[in-house]
Protein backbone atom coordinates (compact mmCIF):
# COMPACT_ATOMS: atom_id res chain seq x y z
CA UNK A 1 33.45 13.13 -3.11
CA UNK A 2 33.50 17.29 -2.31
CA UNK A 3 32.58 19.89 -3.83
CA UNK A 4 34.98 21.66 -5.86
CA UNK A 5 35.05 25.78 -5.08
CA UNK A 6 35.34 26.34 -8.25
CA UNK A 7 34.19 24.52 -11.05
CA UNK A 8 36.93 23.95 -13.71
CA UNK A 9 37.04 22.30 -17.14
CA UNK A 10 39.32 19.73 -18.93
CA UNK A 11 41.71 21.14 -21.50
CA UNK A 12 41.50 18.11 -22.74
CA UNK A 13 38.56 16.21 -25.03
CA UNK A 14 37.37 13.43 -23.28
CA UNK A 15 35.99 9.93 -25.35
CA UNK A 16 32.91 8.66 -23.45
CA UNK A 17 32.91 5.12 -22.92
CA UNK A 18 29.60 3.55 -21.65
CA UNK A 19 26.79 5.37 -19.74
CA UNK A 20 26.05 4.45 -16.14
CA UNK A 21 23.43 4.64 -13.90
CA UNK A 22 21.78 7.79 -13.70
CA UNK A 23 21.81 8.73 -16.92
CA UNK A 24 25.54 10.00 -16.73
CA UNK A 25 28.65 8.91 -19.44
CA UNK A 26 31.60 7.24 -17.62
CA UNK A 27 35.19 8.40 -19.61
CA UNK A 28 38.40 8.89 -18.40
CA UNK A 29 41.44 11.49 -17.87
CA UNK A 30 45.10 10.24 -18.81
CA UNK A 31 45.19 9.90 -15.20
CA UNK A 32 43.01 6.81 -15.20
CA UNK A 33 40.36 8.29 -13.07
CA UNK A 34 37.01 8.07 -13.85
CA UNK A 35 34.72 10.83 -14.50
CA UNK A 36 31.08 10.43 -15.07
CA UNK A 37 29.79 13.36 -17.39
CA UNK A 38 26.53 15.05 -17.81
CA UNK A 39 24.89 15.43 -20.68
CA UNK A 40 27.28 13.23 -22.52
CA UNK A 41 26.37 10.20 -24.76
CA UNK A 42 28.48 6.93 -25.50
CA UNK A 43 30.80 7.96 -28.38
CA UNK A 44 30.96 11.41 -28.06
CA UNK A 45 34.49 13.47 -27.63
CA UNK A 46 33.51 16.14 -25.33
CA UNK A 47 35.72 18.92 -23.18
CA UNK A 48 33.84 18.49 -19.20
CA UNK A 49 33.57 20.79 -16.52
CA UNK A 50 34.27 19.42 -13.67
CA UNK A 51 31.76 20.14 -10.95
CA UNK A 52 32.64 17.70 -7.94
CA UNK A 53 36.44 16.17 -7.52
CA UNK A 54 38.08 13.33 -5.85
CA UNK A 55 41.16 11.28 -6.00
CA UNK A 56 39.71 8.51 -7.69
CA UNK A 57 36.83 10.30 -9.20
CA UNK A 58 35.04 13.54 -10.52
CA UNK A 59 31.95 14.37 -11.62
CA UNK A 60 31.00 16.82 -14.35
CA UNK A 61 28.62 18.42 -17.26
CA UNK A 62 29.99 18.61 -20.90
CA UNK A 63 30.71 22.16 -21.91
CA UNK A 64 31.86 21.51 -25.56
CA UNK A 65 31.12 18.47 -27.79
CA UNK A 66 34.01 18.51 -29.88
CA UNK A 67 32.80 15.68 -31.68
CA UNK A 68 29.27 14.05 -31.19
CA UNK A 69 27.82 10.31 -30.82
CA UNK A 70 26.21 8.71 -33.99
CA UNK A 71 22.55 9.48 -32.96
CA UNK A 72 23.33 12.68 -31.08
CA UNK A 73 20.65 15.23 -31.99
CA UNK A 74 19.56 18.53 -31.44
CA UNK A 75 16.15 18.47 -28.33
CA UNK A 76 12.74 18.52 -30.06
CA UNK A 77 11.58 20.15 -27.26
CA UNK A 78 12.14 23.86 -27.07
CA UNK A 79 11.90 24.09 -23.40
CA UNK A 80 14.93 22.21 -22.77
CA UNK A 81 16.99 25.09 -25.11
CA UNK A 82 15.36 27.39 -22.80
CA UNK A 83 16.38 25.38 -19.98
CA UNK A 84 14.28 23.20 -18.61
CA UNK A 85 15.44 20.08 -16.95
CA UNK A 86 12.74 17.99 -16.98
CA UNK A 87 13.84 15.49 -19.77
CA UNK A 88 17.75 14.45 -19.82
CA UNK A 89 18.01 12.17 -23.01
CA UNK A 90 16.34 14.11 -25.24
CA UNK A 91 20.14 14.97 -27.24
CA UNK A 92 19.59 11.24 -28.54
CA UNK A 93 17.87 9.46 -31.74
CA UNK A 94 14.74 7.49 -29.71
CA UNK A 95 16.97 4.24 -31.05
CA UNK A 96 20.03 5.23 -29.30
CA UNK A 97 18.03 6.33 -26.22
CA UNK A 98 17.10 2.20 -26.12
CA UNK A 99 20.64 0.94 -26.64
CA UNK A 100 21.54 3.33 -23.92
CA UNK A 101 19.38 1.95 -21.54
CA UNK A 102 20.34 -1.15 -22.04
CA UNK A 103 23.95 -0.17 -22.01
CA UNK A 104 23.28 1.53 -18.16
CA UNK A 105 21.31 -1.86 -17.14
CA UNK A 106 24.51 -4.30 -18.54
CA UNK A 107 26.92 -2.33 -16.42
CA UNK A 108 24.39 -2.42 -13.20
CA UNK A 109 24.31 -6.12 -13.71
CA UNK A 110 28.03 -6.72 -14.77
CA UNK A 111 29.63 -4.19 -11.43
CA UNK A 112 27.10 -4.48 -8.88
CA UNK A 113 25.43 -8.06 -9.19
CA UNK A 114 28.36 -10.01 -10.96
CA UNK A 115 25.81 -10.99 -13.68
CA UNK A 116 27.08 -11.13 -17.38
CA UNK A 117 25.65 -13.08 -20.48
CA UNK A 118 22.04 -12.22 -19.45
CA UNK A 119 19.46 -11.74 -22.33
CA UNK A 120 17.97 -8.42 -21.96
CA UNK A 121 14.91 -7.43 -24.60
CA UNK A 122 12.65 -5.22 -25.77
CA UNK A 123 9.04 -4.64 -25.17
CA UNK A 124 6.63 -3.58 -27.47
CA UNK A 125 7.33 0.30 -29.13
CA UNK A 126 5.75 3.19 -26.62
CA UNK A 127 4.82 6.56 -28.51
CA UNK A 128 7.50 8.96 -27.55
CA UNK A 129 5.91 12.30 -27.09
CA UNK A 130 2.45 12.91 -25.19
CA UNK A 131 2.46 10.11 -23.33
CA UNK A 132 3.08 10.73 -19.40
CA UNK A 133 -0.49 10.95 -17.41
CA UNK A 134 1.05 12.78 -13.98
CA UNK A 135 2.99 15.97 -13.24
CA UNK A 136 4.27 17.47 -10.67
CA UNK A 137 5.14 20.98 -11.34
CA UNK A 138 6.62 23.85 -9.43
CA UNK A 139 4.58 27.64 -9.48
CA UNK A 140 6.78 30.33 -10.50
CA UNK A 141 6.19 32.68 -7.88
CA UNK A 142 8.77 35.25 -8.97
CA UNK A 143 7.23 36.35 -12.71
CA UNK A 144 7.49 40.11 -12.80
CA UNK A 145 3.57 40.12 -14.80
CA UNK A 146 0.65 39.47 -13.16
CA UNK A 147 -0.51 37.37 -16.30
CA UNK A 148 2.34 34.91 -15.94
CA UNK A 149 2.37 35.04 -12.33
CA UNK A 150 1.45 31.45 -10.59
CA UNK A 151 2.48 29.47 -13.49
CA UNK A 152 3.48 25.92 -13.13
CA UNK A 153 6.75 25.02 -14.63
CA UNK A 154 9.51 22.32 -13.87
CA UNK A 155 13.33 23.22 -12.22
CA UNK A 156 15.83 24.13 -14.06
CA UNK A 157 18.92 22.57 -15.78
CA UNK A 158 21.17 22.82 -12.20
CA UNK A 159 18.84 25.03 -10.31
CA UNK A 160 16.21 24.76 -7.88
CA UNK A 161 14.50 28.41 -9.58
CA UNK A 162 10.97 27.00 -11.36
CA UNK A 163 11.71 26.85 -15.44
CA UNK A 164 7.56 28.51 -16.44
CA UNK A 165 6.56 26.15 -19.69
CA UNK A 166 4.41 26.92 -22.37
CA UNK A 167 4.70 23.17 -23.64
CA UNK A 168 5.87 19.89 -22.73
CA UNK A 169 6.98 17.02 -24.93
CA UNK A 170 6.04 14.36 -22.90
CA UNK A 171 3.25 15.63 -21.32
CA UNK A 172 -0.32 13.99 -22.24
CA UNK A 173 -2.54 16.85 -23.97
CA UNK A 174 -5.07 16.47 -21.03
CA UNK A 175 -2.45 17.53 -18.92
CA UNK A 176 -0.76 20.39 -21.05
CA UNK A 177 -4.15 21.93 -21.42
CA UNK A 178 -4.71 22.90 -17.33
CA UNK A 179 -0.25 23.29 -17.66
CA UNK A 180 -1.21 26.30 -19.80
CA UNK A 181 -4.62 27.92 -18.90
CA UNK A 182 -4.09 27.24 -15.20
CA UNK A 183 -2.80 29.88 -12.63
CA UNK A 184 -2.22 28.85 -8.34
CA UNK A 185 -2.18 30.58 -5.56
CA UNK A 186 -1.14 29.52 -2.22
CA UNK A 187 0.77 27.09 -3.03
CA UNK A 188 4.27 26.12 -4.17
CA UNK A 189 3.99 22.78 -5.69
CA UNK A 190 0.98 21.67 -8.34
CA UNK A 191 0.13 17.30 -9.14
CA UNK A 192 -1.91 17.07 -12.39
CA UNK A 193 -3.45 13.43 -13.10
CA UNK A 194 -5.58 12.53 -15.73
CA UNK A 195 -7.00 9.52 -17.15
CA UNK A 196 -6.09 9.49 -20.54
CA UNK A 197 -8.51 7.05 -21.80
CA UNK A 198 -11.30 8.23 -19.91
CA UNK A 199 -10.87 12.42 -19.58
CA UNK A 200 -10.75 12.35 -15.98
CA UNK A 201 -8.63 15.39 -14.58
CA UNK A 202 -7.75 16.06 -11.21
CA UNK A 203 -5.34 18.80 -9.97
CA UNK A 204 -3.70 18.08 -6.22
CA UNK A 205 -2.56 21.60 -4.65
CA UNK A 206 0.51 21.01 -1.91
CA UNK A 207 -1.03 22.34 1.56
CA UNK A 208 1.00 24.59 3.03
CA UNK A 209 -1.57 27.54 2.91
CA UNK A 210 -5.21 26.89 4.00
CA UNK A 211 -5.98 29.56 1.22
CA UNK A 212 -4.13 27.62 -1.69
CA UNK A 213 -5.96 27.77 -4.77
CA UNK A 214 -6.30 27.37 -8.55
CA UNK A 215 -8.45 29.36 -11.75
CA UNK A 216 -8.32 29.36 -15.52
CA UNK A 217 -8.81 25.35 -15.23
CA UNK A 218 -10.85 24.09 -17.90
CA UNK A 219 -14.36 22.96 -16.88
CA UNK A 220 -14.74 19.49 -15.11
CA UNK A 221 -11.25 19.46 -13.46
CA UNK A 222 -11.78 18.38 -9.99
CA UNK A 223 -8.90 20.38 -7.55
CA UNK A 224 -7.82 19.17 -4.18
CA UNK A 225 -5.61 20.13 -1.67
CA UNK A 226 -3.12 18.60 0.52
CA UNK A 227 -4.92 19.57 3.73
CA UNK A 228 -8.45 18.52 2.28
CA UNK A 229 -6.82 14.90 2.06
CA UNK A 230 -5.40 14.96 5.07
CA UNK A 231 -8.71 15.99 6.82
CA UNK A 232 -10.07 12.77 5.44
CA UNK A 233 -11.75 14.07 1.64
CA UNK A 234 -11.17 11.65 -0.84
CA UNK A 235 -10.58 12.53 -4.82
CA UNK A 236 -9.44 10.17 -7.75
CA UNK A 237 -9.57 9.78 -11.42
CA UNK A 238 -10.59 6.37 -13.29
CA UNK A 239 -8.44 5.19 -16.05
CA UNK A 240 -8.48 2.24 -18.46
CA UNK A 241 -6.21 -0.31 -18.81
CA UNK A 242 -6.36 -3.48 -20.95
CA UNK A 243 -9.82 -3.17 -20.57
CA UNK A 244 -10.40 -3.26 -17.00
CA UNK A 245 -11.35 0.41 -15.20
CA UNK A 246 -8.76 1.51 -12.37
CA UNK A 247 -9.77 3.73 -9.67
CA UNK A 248 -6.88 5.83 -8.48
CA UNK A 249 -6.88 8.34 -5.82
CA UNK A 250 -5.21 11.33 -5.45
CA UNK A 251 -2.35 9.44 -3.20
CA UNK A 252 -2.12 6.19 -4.68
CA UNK A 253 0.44 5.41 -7.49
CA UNK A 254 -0.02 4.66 -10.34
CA UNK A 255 2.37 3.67 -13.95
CA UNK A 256 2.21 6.94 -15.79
CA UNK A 257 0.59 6.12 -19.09
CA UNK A 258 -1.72 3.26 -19.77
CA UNK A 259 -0.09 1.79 -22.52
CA UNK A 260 3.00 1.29 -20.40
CA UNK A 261 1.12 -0.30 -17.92
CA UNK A 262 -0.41 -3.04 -20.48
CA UNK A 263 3.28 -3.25 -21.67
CA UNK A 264 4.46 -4.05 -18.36
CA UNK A 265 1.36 -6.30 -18.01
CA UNK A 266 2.27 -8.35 -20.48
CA UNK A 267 5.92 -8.38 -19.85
CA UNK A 268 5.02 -9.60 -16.44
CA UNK A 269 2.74 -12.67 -18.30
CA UNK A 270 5.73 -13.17 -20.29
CA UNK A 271 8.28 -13.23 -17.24
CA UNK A 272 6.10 -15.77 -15.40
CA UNK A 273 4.90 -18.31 -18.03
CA UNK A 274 3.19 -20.67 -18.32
CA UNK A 275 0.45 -18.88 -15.48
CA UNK A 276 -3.20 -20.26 -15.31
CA UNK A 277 -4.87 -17.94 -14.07
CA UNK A 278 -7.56 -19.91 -12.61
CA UNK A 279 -5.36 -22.44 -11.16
CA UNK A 280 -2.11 -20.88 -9.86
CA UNK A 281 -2.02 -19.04 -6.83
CA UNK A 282 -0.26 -15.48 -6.73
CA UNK A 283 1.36 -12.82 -4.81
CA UNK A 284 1.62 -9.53 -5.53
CA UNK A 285 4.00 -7.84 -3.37
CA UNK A 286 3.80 -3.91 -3.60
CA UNK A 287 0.63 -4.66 -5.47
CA UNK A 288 -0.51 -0.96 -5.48
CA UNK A 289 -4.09 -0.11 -6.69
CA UNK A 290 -3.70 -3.70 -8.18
CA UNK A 291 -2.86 -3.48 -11.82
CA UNK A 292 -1.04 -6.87 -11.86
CA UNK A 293 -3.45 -8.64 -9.88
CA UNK A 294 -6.37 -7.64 -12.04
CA UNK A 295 -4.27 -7.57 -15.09
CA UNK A 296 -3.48 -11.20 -14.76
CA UNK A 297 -7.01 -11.90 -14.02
CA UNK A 298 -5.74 -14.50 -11.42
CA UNK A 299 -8.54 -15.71 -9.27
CA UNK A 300 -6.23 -16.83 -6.75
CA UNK A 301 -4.08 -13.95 -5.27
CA UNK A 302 -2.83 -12.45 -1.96
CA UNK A 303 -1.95 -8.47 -2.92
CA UNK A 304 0.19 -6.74 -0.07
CA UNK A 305 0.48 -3.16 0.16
CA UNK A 306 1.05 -0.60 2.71
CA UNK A 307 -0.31 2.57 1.36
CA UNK A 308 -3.99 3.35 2.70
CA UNK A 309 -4.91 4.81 -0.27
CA UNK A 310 -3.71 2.13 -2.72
CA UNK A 311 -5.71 -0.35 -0.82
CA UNK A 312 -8.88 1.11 -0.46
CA UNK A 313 -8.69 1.10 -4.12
CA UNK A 314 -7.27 -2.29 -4.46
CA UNK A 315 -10.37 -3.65 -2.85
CA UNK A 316 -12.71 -1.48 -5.43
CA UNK A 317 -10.24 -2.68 -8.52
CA UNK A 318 -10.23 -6.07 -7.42
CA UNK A 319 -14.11 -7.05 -6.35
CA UNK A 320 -14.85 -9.09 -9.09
CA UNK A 321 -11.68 -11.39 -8.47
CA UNK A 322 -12.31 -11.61 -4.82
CA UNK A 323 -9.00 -11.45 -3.90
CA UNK A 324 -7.55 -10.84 -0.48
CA UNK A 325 -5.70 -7.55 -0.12
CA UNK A 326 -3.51 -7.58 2.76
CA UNK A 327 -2.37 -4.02 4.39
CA UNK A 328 1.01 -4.55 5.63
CA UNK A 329 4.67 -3.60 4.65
CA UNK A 330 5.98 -6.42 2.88
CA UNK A 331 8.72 -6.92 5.67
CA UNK A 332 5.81 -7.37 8.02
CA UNK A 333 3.61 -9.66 6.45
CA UNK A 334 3.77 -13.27 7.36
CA UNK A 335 4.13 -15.22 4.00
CA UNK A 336 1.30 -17.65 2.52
CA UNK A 337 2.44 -20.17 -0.37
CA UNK A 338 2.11 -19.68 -3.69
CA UNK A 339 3.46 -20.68 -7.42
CA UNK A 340 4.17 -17.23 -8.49
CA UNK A 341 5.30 -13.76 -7.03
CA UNK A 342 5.09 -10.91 -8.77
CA UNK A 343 7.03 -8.01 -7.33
CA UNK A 344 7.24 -4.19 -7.94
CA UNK A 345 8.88 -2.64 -5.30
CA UNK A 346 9.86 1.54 -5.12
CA UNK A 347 13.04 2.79 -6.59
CA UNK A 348 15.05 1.40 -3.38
CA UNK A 349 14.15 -1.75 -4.57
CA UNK A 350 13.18 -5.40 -2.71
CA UNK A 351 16.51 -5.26 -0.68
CA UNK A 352 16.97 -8.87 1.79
CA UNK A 353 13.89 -7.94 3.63
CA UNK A 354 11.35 -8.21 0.20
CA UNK A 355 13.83 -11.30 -0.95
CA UNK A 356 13.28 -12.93 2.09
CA UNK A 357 9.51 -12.79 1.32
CA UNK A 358 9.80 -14.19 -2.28
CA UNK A 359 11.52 -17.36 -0.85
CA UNK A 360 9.79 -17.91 1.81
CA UNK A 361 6.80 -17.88 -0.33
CA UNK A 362 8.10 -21.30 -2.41
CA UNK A 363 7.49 -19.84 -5.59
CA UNK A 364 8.90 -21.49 -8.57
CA UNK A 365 8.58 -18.29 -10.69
CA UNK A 366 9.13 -14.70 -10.08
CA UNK A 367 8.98 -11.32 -12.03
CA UNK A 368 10.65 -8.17 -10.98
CA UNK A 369 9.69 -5.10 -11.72
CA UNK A 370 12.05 -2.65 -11.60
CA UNK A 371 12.51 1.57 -12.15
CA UNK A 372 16.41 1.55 -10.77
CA UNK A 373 19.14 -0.30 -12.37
CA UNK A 374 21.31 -0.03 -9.18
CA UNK A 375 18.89 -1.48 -6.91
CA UNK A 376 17.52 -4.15 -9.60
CA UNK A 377 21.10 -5.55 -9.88
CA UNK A 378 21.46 -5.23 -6.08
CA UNK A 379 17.79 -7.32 -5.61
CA UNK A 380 19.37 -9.55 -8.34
CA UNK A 381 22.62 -10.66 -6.82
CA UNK A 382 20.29 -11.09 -3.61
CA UNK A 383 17.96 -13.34 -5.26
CA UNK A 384 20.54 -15.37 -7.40
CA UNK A 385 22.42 -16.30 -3.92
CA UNK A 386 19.24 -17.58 -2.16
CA UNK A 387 18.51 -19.89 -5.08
CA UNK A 388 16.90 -18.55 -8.34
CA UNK A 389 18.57 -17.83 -11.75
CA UNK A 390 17.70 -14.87 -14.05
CA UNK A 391 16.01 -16.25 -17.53
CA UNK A 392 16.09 -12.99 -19.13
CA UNK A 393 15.17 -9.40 -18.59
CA UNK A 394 12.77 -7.38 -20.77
CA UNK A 395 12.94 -3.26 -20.98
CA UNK A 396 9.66 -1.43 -21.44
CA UNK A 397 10.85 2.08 -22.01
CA UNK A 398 7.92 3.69 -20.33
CA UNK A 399 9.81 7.11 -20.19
CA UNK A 400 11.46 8.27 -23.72
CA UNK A 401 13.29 11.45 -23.49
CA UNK A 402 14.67 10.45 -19.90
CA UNK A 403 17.39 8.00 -18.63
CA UNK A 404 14.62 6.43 -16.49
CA UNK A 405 14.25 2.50 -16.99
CA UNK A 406 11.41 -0.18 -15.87
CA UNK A 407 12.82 -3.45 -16.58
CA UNK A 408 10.58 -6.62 -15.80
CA UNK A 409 13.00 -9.62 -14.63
CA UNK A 410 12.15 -13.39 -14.94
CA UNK A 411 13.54 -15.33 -12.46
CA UNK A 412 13.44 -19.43 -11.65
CA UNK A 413 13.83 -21.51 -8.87
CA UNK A 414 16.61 -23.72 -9.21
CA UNK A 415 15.75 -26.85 -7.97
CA UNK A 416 19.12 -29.06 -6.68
């Protein structure tokens, strides 16, 4: 697909069918071809302007809704008027924002993996506002007074210019506090973790300038920079989680809100069922800073993961359970057997390198945890053809006001 010189718009109102991956609504002209539109919602009649053309397709932004969705609304968040672009489904009713995300993970499933008639659910109702535990913000750099000057903000709506924010409607309170009183120097990119349930604060500074700095942060927030971490100093926050403490340092990863993560705990309990923990042997592939692992409580369990950082605090997270945390890429390690794997790869998903792995584990049951509906349905069809079948799929919407999905798949081994 190219870029068109100059963007144009359809005369015509366009009827939005289904929304797709990405967050985007799928119509199409009289033509036949299929444009996928931002900004648009299943059911609404919009006029689109098309941004990127091809024969068989175009891409676009709606420029009029001439009629909208049942459960369009106007954004509750005042920055996005202003034009922010940090949230993309805030223009829908918190009910429709679920049926849409289940809409964008039926179409992943039916066009990519072949997979119809599969049970997808709900997991337990997330607050939808003040929720999300790390930022990353851009400093505004460009302010014309000194008092707004090295403000952190987020891009804006089709721009890579820094949007300066007062508020944010996701954003924990912990974090909106050091959003607003904080000013940086040095630096053109700001992290902000907290723990929510404990107070811990940290602030991360990117380190391109060995003089990067930060003031007008409340007292007791610890600030790091890029280069510090690199030179070896370590930093991290503790936060609590079904209640177990998690330390997490300033590289590892982490799920962005605690109640998501005991969500997606217990989705994952569900997926695998029945699991003894005392009994059952498990692997945790991309088992990060070991939330499942120590979620689980299983006293029998093999956690891979590459990341230095999300190791060393593996090992602190998991002491008590003694299990073995192996530092490898999970297309490098050698597999050991088990009765369950539970797997929560990046974005780009298991692909036949982490489905190898599963099998050759000889695991009856599997969860998948995914954030990408393309890549989930791509890891599906992949683990459907070497021998498992999809039970059902349960949606924890760990990020309202955003297209963004984690879906936790059961799968079994089907036994001929």
């Amino acid at each position: 697909m190219q870029k068109v010189p100059e963007a144009r718009s359809e005369e015509d109102p366009l009827l939005i069918e289904r929304m797709v991956a990405g967050g985007l609504g799928l119509c199409r002209e009289e033509s036949g071809r299929v444009v996928l539109v931002e900004g648009a919602l299943t059911g609404d009649s919009v006029l689109v302007e098309i941004t990127e053309s091809s024969a068989r397709m175009a891409k676009g932004r709606v420029s009029e809704i001439v009629l909208p969705a049942a459960g369009r609304r106007h954004e509750p968040c005042p920055e996005v008027a202003a034009g922010c672009g940090g949230c993309d489904l805030q223009h829908a009713e918190p009910s429709m924002q679920l049926r849409l995300k289940a809409e964008i993970l039926t179409d992943a499933l039916h066009h990519i993996a072949r997979l119809d008639r599969i049970t997808i659910s709900f997991g337990q109702a997330l607050p939808t506002a003040g929720y999300r535990t790390t930022v990353r913000c851009g400093v505004d750099r460009q302010s014309g007074s000194a008092d707004s000057s090295g403000r952190v903000g987020f891009r804006k709506r089709h721009s890579h210019a820094i949007h300066p924010v007062s508020t944010c409607l996701v954003a924990h309170p912990l974090l909106t506090e050091m959003m607003q009183q904080g000013r940086f120097s040095g630096t053109s990119e700001v992290t902000f973790r907290v723990g929510a349930r404990t107070g811990d604060r940290l602030v991360i500074l990117s380190g391109e300038s060995a003089d990067a700095a930060a003031t007008g942060l409340p007292e007791g927030v610890r600030v790091v920079t890029q280069q510090a971490l690199d030179r070896g100093e370590q930093a991290w926050i503790y936060e609590q989680v079904a209640g177990m403490q998690f330390r997490i340092s300033a590289r590892s990863f982490f799920q962005a809100r605690p109640d998501g993560a005991e969500a997606l705990i217990e989705a994952v309990r569900r997926a695998i069922s029945p699991f003894d923990p005392s009994s059952d042997r498990l692997v945790d592939l991309y088992g990060g800073v070991g939330l499942f692992t120590a979620g689980l409580n299983a006293q029998q369990a093999v956690l891979v993961e590459r990341s230095e950082s999300s190791l060393s605090d593996a090992r602190v997270n998991l002491a008590e359970l003694d299990a073995q945390v192996v530092g490898s890429s999970v297309e490098n390690w050698r597999p050991t057997q088990a009765d369950v794997v539970v797997a929560d790869p990046a974005r780009s998903g298991l692909n036949a390198s982490g489905v190898a792995a599963v099998v050759a584990t000889g695991a009856e049951r599997v969860a998948l945890v995914s954030c990408d509906p393309a890549s989930q349905a791509r890891d599906l069809r992949l683990l459907v053809d070497a021998g498992f079948e999809v039970r059902e799929i349960e949606l924890v919407d760990m990020f309202p006001q955003t297209h963004h999905i984690e879906a936790v798949t059961s799968l079994r081994r089907v036994r001929t």
